[in-house]
PDB file of N, CA and C in Angstrom:
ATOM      1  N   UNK A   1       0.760  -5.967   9.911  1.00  0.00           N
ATOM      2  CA  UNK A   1      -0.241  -5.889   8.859  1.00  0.00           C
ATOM      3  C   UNK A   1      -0.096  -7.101   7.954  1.00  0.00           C
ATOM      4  N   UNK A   2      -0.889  -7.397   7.868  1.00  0.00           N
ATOM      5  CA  UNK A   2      -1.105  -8.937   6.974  1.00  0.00           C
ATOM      6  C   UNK A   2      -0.742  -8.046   5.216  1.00  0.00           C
ATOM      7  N   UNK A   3      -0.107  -9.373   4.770  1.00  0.00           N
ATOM      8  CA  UNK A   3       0.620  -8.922   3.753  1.00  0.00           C
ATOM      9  C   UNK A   3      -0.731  -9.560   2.408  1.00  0.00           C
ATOM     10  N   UNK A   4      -0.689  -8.604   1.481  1.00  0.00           N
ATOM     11  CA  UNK A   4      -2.092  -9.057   0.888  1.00  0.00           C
ATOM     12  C   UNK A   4      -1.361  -8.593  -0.686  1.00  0.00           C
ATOM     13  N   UNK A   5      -1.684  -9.284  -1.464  1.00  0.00           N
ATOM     14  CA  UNK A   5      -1.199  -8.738  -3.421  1.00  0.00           C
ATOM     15  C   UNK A   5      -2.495  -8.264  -3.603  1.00  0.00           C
ATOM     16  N   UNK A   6      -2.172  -6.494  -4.434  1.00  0.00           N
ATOM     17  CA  UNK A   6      -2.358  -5.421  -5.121  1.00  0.00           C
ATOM     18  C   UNK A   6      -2.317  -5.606  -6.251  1.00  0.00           C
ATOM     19  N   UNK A   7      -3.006  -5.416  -7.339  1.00  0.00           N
ATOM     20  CA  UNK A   7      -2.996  -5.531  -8.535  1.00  0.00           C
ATOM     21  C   UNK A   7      -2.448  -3.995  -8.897  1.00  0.00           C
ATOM     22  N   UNK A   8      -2.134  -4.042 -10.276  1.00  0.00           N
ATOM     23  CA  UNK A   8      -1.804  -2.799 -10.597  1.00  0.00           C
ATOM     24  C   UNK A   8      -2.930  -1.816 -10.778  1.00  0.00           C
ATOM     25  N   UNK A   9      -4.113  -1.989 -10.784  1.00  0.00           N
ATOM     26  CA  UNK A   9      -4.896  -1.343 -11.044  1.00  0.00           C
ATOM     27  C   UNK A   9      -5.572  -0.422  -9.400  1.00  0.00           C
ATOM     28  N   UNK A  10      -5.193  -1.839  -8.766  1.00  0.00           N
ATOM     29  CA  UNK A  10      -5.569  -1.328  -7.038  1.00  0.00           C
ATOM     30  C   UNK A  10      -4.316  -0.423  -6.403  1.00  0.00           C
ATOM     31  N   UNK A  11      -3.161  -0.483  -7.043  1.00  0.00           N
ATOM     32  CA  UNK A  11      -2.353   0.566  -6.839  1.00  0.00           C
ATOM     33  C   UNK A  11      -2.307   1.792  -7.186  1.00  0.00           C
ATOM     34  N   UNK A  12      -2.853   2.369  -8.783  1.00  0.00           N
ATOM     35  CA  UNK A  12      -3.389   3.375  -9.137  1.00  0.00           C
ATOM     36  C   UNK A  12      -4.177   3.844  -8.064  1.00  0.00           C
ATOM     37  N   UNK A  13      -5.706   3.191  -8.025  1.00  0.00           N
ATOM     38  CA  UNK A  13      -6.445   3.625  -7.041  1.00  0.00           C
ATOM     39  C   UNK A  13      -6.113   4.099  -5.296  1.00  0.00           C
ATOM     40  N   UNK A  14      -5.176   3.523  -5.403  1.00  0.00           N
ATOM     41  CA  UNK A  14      -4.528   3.210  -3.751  1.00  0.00           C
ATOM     42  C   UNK A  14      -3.244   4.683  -3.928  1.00  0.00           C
ATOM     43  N   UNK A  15      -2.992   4.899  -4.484  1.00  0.00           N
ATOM     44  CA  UNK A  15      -2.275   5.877  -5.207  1.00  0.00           C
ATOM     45  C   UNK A  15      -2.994   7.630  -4.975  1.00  0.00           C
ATOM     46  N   UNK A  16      -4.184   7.240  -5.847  1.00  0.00           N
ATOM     47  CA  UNK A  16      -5.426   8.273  -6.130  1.00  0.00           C
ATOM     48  C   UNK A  16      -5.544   8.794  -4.132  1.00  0.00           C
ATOM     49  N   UNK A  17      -5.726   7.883  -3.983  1.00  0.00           N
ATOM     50  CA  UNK A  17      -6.219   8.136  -2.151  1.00  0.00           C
ATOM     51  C   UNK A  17      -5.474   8.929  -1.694  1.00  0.00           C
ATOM     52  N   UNK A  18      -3.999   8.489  -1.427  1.00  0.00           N
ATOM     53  CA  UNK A  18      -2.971   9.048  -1.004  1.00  0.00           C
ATOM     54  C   UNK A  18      -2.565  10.475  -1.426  1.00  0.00           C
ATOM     55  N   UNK A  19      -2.774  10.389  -2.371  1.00  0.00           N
ATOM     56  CA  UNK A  19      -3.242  12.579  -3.101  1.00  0.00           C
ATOM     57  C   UNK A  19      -3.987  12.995  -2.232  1.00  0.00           C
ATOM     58  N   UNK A  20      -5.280  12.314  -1.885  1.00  0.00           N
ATOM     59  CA  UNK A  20      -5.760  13.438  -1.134  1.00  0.00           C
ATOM     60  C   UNK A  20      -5.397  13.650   0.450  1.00  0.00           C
ATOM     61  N   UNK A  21      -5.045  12.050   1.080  1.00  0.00           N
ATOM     62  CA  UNK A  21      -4.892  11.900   2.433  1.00  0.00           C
ATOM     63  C   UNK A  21      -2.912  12.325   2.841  1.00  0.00           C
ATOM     64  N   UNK A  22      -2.225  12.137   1.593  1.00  0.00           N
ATOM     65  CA  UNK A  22      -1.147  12.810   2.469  1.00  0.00           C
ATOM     66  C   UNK A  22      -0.513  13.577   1.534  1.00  0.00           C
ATOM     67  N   UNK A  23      -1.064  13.482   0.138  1.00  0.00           N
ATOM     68  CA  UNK A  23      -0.280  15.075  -0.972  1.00  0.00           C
ATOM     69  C   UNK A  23       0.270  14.414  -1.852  1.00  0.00           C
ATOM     70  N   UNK A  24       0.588  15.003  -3.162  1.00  0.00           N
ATOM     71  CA  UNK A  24       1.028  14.413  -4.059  1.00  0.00           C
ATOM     72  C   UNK A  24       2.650  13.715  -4.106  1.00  0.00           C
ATOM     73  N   UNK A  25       3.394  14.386  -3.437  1.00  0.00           N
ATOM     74  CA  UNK A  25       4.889  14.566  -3.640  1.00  0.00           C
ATOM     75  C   UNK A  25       4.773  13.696  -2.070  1.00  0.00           C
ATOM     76  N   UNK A  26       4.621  12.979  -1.149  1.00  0.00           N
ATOM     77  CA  UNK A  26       4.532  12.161  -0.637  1.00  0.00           C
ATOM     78  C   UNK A  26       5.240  10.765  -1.248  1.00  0.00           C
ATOM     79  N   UNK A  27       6.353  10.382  -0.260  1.00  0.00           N
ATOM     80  CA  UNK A  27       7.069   8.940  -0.830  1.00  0.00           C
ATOM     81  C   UNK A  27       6.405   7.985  -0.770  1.00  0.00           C
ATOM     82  N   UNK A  28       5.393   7.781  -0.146  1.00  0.00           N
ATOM     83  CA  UNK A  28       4.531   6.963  -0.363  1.00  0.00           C
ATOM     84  C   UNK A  28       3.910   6.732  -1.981  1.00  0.00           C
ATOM     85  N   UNK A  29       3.325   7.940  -1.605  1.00  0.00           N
ATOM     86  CA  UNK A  29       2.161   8.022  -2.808  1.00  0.00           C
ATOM     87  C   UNK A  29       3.258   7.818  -4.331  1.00  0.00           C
ATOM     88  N   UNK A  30       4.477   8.139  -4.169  1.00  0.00           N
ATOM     89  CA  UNK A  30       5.199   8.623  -5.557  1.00  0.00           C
ATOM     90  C   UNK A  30       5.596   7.068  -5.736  1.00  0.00           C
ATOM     91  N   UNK A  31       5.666   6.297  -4.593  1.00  0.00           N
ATOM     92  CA  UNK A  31       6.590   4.706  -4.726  1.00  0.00           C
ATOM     93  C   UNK A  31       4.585   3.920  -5.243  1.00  0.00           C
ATOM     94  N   UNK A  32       4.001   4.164  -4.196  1.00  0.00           N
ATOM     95  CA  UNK A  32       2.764   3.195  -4.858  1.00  0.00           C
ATOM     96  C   UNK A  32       2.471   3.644  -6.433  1.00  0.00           C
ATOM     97  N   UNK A  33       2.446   5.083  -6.959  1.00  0.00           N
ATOM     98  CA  UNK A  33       1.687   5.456  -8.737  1.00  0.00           C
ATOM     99  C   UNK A  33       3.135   4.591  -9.376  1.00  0.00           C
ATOM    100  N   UNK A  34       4.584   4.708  -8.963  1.00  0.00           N
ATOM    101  CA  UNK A  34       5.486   4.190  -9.977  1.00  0.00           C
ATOM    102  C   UNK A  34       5.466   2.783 -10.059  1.00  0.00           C
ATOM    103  N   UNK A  35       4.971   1.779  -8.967  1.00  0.00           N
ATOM    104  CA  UNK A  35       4.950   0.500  -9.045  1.00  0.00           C
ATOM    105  C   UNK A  35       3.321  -0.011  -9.676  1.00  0.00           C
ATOM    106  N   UNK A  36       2.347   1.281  -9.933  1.00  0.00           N
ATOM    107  CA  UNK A  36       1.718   1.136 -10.635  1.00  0.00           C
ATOM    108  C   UNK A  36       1.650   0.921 -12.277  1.00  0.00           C
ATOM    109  N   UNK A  37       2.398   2.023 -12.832  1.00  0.00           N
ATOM    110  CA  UNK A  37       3.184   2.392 -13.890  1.00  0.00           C
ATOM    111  C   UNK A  37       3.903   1.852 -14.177  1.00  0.00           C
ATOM    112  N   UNK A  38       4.757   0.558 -13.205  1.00  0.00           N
ATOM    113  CA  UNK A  38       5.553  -0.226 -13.613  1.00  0.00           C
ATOM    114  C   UNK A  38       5.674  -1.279 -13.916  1.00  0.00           C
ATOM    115  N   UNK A  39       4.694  -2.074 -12.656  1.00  0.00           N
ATOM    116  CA  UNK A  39       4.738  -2.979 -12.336  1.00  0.00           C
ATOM    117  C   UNK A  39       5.424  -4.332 -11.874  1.00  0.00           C
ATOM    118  N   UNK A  40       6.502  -3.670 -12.004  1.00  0.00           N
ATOM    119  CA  UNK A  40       8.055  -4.208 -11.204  1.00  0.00           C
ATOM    120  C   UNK A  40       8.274  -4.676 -10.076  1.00  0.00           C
ATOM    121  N   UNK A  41       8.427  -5.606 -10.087  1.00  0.00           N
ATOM    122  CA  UNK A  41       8.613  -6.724  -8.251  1.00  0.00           C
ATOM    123  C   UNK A  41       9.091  -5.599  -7.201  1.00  0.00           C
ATOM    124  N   UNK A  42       9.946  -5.098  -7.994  1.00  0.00           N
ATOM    125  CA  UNK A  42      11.051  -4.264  -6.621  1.00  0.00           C
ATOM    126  C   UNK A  42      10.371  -2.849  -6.615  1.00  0.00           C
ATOM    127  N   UNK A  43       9.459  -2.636  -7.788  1.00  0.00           N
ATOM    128  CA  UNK A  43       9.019  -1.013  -6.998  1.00  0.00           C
ATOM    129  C   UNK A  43       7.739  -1.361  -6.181  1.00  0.00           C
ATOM    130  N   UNK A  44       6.938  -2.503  -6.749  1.00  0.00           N
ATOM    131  CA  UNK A  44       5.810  -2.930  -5.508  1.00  0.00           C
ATOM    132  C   UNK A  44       6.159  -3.408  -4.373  1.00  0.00           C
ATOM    133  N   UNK A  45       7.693  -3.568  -4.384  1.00  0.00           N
ATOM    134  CA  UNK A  45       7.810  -4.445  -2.464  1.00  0.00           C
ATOM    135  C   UNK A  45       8.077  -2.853  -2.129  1.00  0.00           C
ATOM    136  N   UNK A  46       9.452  -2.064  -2.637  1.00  0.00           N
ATOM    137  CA  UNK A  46       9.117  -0.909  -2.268  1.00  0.00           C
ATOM    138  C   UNK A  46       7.990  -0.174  -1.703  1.00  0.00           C
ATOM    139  N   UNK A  47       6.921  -0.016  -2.587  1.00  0.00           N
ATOM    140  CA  UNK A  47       5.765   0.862  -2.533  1.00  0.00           C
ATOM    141  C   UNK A  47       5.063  -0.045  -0.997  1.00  0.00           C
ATOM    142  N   UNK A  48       5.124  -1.259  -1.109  1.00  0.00           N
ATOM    143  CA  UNK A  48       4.312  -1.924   0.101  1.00  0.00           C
ATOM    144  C   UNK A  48       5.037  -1.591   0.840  1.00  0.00           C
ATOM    145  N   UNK A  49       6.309  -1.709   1.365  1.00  0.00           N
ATOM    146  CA  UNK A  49       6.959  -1.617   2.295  1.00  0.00           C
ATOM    147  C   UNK A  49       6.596  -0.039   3.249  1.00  0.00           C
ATOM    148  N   UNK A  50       7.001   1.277   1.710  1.00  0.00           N
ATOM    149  CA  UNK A  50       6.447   1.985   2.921  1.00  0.00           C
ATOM    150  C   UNK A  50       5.049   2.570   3.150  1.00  0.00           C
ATOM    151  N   UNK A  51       4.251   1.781   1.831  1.00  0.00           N
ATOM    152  CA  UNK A  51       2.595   1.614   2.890  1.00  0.00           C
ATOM    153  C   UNK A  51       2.282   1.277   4.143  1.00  0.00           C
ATOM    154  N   UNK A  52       3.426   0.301   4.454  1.00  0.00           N
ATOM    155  CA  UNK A  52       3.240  -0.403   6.035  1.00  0.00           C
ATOM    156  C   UNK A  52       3.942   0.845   6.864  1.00  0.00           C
ATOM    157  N   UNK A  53       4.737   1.236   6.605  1.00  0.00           N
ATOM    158  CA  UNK A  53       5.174   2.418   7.368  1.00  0.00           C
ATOM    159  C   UNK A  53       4.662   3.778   7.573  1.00  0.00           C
ATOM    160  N   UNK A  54       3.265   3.734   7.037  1.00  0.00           N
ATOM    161  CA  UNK A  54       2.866   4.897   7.403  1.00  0.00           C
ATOM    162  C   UNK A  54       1.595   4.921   8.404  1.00  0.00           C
ATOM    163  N   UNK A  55       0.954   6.007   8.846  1.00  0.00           N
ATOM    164  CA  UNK A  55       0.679   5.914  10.205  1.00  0.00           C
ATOM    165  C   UNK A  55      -0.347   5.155  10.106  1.00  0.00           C
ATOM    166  N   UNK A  56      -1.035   4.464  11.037  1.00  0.00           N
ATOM    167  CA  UNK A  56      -2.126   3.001  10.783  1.00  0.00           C
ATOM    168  C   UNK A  56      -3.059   4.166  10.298  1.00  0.00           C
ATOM    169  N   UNK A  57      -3.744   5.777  10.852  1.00  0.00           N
ATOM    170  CA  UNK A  57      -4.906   6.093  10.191  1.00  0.00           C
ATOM    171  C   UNK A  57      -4.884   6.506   8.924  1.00  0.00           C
ATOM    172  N   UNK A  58      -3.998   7.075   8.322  1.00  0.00           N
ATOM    173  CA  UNK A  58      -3.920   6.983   6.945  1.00  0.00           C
ATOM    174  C   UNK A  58      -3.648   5.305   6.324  1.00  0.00           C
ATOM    175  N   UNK A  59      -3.420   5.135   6.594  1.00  0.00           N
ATOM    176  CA  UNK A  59      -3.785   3.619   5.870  1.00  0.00           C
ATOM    177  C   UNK A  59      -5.053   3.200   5.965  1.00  0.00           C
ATOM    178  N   UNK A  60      -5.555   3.191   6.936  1.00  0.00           N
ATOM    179  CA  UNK A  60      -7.117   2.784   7.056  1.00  0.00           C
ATOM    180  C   UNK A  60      -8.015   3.918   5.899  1.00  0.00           C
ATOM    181  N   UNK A  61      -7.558   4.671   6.639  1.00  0.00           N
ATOM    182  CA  UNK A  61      -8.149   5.716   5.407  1.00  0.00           C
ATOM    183  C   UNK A  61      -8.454   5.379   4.302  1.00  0.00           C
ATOM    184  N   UNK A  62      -7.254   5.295   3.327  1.00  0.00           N
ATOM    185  CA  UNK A  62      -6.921   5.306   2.118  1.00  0.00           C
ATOM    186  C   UNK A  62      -7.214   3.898   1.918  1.00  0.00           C
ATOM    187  N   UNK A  63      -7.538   2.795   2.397  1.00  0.00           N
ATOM    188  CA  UNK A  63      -8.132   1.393   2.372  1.00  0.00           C
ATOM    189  C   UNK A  63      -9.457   1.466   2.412  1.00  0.00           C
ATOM    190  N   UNK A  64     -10.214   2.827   2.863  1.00  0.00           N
ATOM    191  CA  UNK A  64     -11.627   2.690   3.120  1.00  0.00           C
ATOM    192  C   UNK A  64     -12.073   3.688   1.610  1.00  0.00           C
ATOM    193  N   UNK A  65     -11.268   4.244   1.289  1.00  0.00           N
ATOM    194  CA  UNK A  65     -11.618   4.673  -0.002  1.00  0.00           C
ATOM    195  C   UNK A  65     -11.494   4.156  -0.974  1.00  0.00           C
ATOM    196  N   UNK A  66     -11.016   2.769  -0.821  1.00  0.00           N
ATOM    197  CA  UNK A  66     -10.875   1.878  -2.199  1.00  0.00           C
ATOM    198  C   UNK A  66     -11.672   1.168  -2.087  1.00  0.00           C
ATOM    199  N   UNK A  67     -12.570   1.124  -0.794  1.00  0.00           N
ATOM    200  CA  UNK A  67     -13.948  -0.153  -0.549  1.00  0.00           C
ATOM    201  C   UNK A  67     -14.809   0.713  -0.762  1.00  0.00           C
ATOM    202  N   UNK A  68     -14.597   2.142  -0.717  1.00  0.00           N
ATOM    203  CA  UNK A  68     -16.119   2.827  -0.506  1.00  0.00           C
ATOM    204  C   UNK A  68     -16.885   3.109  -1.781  1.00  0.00           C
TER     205      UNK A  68
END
């Protein structure tokens, strides 16, 4: 996956998605809202890191709800 910078605001949103596509309490979703909230180098490589690790259709997903 091509590596692309998130603003903090596109992490909220990117965040928002992930509530509905994999649940709130999801490590995903809890690492993308805190590197939102934070904005900290190391909780956004975190939070990207395991964005890339989750399954390609939830990612697409949750990428098509931030374009839609």
């Amino acid at each position: 996956m091509e590596e692309t910078l998130i603003d903090q605001a596109a992490m909220a949103r990117l965040a928002k998605a992930l509530i509905f596509i994999c649940g709130k309490s999801h490590p995903t979703t809890v690492a993308l809202q805190l590197a939102a909230d934070t904005g900290s180098e190391r909780d956004i490589k975190n939070a990207r890191a395991l964005f890339v690790k989750l399954k390609p259709g939830d990612r697409r997903a949750a990428l098509a709800m931030l374009n839609g």
